[in-house]
N, C-alpha and C. Protein backbone atom coordinates (compact mmCIF):
# COMPACT_ATOMS: atom_id res chain seq x y z
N UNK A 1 58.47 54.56 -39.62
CA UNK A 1 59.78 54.03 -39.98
C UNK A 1 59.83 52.55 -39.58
N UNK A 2 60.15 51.36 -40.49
CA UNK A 2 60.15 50.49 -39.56
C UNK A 2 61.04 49.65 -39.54
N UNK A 3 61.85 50.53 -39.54
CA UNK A 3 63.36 49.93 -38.64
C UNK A 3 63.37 50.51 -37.61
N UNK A 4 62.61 51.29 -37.07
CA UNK A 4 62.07 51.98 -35.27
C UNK A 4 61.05 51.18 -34.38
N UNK A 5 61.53 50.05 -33.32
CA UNK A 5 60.86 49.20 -33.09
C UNK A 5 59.77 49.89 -32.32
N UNK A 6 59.46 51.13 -32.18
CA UNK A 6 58.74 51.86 -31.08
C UNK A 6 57.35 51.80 -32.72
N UNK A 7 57.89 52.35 -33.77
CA UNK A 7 56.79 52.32 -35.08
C UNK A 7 56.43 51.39 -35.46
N UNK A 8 57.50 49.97 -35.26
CA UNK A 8 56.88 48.57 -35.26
C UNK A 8 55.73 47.99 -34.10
N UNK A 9 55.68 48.59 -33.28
CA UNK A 9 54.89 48.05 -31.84
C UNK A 9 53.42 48.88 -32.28
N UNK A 10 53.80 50.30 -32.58
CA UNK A 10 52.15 51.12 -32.47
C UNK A 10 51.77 50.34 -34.02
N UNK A 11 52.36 50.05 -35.35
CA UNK A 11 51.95 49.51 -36.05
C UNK A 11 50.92 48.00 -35.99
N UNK A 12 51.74 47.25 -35.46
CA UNK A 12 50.87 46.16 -34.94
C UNK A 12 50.06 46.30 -33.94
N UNK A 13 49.80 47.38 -32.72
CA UNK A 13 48.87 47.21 -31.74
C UNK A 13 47.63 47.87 -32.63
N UNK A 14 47.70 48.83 -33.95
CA UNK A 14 47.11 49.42 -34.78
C UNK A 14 46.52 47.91 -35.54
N UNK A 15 46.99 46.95 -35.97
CA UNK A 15 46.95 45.95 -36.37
C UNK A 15 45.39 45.20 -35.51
N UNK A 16 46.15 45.12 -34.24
CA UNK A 16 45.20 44.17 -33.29
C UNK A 16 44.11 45.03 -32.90
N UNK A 17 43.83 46.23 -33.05
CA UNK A 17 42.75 46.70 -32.95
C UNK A 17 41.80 47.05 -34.34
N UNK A 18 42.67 46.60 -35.39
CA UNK A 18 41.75 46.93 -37.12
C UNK A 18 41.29 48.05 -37.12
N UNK A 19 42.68 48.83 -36.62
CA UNK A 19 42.45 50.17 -37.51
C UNK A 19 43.83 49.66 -38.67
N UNK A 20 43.26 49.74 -39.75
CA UNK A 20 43.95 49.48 -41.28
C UNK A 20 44.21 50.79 -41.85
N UNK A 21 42.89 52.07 -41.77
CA UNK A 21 43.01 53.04 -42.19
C UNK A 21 43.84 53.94 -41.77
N UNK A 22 43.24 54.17 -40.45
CA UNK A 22 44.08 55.41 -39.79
C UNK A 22 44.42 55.16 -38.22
N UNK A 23 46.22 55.11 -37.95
CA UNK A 23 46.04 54.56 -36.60
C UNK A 23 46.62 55.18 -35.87
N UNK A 24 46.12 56.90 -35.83
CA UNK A 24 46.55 57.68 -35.53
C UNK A 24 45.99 57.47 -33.65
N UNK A 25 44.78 57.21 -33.10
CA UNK A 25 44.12 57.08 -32.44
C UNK A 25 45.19 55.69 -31.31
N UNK A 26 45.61 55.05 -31.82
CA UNK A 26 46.34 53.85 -30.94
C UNK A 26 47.35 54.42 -30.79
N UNK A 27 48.18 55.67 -32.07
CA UNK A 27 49.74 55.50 -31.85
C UNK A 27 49.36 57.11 -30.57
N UNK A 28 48.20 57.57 -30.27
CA UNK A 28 48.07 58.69 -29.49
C UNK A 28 47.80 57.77 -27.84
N UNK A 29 47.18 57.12 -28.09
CA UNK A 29 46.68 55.96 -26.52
C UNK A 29 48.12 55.40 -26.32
N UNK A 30 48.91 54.77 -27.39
CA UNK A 30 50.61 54.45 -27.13
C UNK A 30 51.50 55.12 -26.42
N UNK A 31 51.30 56.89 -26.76
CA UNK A 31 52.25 57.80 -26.40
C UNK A 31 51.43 58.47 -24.89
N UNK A 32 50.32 57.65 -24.43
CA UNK A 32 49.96 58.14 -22.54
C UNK A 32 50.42 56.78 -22.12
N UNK A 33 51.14 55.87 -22.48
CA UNK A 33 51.51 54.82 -21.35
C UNK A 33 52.65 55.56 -20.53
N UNK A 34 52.98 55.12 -19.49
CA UNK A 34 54.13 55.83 -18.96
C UNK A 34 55.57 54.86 -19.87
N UNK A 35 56.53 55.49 -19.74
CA UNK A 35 57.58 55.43 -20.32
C UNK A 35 58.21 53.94 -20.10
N UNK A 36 57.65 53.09 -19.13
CA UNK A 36 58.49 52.05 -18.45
C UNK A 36 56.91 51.12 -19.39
N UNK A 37 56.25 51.39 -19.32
CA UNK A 37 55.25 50.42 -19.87
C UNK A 37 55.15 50.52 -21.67
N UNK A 38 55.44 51.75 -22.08
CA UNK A 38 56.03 51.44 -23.91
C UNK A 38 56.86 50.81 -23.89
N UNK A 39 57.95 50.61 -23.33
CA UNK A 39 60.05 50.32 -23.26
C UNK A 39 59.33 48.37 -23.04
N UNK A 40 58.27 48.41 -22.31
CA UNK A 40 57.99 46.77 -22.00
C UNK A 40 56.84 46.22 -23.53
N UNK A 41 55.92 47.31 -23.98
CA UNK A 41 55.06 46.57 -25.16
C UNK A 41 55.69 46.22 -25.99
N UNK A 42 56.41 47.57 -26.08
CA UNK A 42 57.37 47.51 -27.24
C UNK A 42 58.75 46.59 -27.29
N UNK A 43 59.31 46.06 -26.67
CA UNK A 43 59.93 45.08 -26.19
C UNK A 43 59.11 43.34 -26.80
N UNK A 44 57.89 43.46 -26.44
CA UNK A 44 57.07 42.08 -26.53
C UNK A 44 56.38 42.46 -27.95
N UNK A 45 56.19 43.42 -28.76
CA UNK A 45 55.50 43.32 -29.76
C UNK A 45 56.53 42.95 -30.69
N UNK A 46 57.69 43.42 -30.47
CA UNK A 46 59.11 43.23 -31.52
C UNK A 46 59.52 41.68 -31.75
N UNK A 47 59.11 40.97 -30.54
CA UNK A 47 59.69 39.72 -29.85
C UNK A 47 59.36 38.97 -31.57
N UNK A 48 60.85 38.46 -31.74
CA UNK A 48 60.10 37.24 -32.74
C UNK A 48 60.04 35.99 -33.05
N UNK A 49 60.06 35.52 -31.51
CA UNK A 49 59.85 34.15 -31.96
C UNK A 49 61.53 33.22 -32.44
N UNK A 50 62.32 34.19 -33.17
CA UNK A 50 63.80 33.60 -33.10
C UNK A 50 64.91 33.67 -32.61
N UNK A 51 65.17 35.02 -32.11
CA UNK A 51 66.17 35.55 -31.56
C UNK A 51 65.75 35.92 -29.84
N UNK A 52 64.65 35.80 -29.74
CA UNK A 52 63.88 35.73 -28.45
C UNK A 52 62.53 35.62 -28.76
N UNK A 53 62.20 34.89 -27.40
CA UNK A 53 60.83 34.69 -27.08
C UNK A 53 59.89 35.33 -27.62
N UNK A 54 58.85 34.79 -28.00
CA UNK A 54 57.38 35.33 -28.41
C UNK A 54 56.57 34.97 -27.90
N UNK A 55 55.36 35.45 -27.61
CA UNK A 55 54.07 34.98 -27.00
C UNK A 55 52.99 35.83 -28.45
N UNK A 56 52.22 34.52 -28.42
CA UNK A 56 51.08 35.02 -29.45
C UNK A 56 50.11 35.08 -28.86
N UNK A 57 49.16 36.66 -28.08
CA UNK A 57 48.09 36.35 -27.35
C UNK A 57 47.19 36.20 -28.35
N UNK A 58 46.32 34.74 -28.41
CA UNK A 58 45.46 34.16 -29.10
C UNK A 58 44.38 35.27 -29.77
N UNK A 59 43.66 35.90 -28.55
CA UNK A 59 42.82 36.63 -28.32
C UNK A 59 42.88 38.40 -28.89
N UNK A 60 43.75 38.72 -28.50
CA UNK A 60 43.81 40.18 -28.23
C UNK A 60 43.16 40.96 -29.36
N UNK A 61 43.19 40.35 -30.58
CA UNK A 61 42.14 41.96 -31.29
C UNK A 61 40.86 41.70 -30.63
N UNK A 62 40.41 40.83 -30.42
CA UNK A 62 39.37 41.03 -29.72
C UNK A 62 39.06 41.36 -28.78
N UNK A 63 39.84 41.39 -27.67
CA UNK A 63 40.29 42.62 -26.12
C UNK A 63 40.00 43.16 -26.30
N UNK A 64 41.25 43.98 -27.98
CA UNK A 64 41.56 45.05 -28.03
C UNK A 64 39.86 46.00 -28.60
N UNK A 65 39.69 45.02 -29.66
CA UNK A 65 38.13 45.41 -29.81
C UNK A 65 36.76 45.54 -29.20
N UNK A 66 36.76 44.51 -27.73
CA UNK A 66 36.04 44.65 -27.15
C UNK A 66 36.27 46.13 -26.06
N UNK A 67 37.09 45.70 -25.68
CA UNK A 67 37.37 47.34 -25.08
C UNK A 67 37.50 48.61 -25.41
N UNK A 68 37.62 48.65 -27.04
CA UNK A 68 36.79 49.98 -27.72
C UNK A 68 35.05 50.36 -27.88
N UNK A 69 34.98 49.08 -28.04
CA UNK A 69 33.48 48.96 -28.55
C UNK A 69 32.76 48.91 -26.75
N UNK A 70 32.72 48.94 -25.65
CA UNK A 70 32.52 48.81 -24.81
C UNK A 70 32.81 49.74 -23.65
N UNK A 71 33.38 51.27 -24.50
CA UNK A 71 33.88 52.19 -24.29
C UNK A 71 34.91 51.95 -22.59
N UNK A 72 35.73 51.04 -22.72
CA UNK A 72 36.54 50.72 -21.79
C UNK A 72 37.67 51.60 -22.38
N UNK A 73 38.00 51.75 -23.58
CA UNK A 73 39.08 52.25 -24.41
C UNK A 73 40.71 51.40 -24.55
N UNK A 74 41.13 52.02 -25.63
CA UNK A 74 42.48 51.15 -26.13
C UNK A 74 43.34 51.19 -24.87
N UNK A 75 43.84 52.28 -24.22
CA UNK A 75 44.92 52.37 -23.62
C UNK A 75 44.80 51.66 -22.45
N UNK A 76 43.27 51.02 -21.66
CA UNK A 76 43.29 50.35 -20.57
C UNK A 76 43.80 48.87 -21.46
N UNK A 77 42.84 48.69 -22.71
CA UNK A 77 43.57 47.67 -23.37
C UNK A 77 44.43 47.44 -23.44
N UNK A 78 45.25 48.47 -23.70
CA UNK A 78 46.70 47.94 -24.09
C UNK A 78 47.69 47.73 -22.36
N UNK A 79 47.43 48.10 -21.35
CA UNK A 79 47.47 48.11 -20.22
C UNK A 79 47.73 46.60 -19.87
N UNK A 80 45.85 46.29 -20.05
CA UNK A 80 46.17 44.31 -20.03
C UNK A 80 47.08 43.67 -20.38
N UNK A 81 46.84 44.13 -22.20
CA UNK A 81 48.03 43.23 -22.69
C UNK A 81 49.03 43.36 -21.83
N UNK A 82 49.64 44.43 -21.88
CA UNK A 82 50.86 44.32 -21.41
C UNK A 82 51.07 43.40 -20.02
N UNK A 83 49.79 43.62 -19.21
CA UNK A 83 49.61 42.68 -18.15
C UNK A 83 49.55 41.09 -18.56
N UNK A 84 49.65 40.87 -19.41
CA UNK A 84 49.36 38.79 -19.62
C UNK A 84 50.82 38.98 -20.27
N UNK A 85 51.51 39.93 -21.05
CA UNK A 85 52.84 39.30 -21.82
C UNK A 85 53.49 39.42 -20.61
N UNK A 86 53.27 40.26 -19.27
CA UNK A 86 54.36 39.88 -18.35
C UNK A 86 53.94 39.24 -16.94
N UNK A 87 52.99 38.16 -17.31
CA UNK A 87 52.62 37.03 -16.65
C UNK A 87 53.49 35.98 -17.31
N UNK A 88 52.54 36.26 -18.84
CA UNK A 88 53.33 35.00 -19.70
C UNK A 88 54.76 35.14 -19.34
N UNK A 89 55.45 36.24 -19.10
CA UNK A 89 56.92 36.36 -19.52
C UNK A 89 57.39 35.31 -18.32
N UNK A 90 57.13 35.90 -17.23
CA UNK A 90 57.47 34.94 -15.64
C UNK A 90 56.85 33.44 -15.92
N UNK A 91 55.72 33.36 -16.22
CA UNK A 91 55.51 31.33 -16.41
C UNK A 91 56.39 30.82 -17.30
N UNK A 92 56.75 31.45 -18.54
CA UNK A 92 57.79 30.53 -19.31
C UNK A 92 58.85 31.34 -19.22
N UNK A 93 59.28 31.53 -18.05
CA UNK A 93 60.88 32.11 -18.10
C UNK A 93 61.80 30.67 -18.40
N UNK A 94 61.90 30.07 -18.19
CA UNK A 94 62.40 28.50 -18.25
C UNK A 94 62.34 28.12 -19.48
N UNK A 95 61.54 28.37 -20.01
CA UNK A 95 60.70 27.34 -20.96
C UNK A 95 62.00 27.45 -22.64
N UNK A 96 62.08 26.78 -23.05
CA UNK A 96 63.08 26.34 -24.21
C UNK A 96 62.21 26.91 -25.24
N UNK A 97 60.61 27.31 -25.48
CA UNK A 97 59.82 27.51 -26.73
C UNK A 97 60.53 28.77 -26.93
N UNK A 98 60.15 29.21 -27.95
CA UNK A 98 60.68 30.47 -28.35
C UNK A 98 59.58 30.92 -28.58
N UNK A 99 58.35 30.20 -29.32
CA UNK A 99 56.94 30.81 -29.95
C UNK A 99 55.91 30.29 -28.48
N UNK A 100 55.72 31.04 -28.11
CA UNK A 100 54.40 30.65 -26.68
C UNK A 100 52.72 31.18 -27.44
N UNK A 101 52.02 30.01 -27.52
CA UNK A 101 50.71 30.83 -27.43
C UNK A 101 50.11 30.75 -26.27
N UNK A 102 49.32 32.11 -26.30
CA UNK A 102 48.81 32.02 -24.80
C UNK A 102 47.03 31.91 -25.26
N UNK A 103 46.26 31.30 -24.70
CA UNK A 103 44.57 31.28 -25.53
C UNK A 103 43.93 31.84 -24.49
């Protein structure tokens, strides 16, 4: 559905890992975060840049890909991320940008 920002978040983390086909596998690694850490991805994947803050991590399909391919797996991946959008979030709490890239 994607007027359900929870289907917008596993859509794009499905995105940053290039599954195109089937992203049944991310939206299953999505649903073992604990409940306080979806309520926060999902929060920062929605972010757009106009109405609030965005951070574009430069990098991340490739995290996200290296940590499949390196059998680290998605969900520690997605773990990180969530760890740098709420670094990024505290360094530019101040900050007037609305669009942050982080490299």
């Amino acid at each position: 559905n994607p007027s359900d920002p929870e289907s917008r978040a596993i859509v794009r983390l499905a995105c940053l890992c290039r599954q195109h086909e089937n992203g049944q596998g991310v939206s299953d690694d999505f649903k073992q975060l604990e409940r306080e850490e979806r309520s926060a991805l999902i929060n920062y994947l929605n972010a757009d840049g106009i109405c609030q803050q965005a951070f574009l991590l430069f990098n991340a399909p490739a995290v996200i890909e290296n940590a499949r391919n390196a059998k680290i797996g998605v969900l520690r991946a997605m773990r990180m991320l969530l760890k740098i959008y709420t670094a990024a979030a505290r360094l530019y709490l101040n900050s007037e940008s609305l669009v942050v890239t982080i490299m």
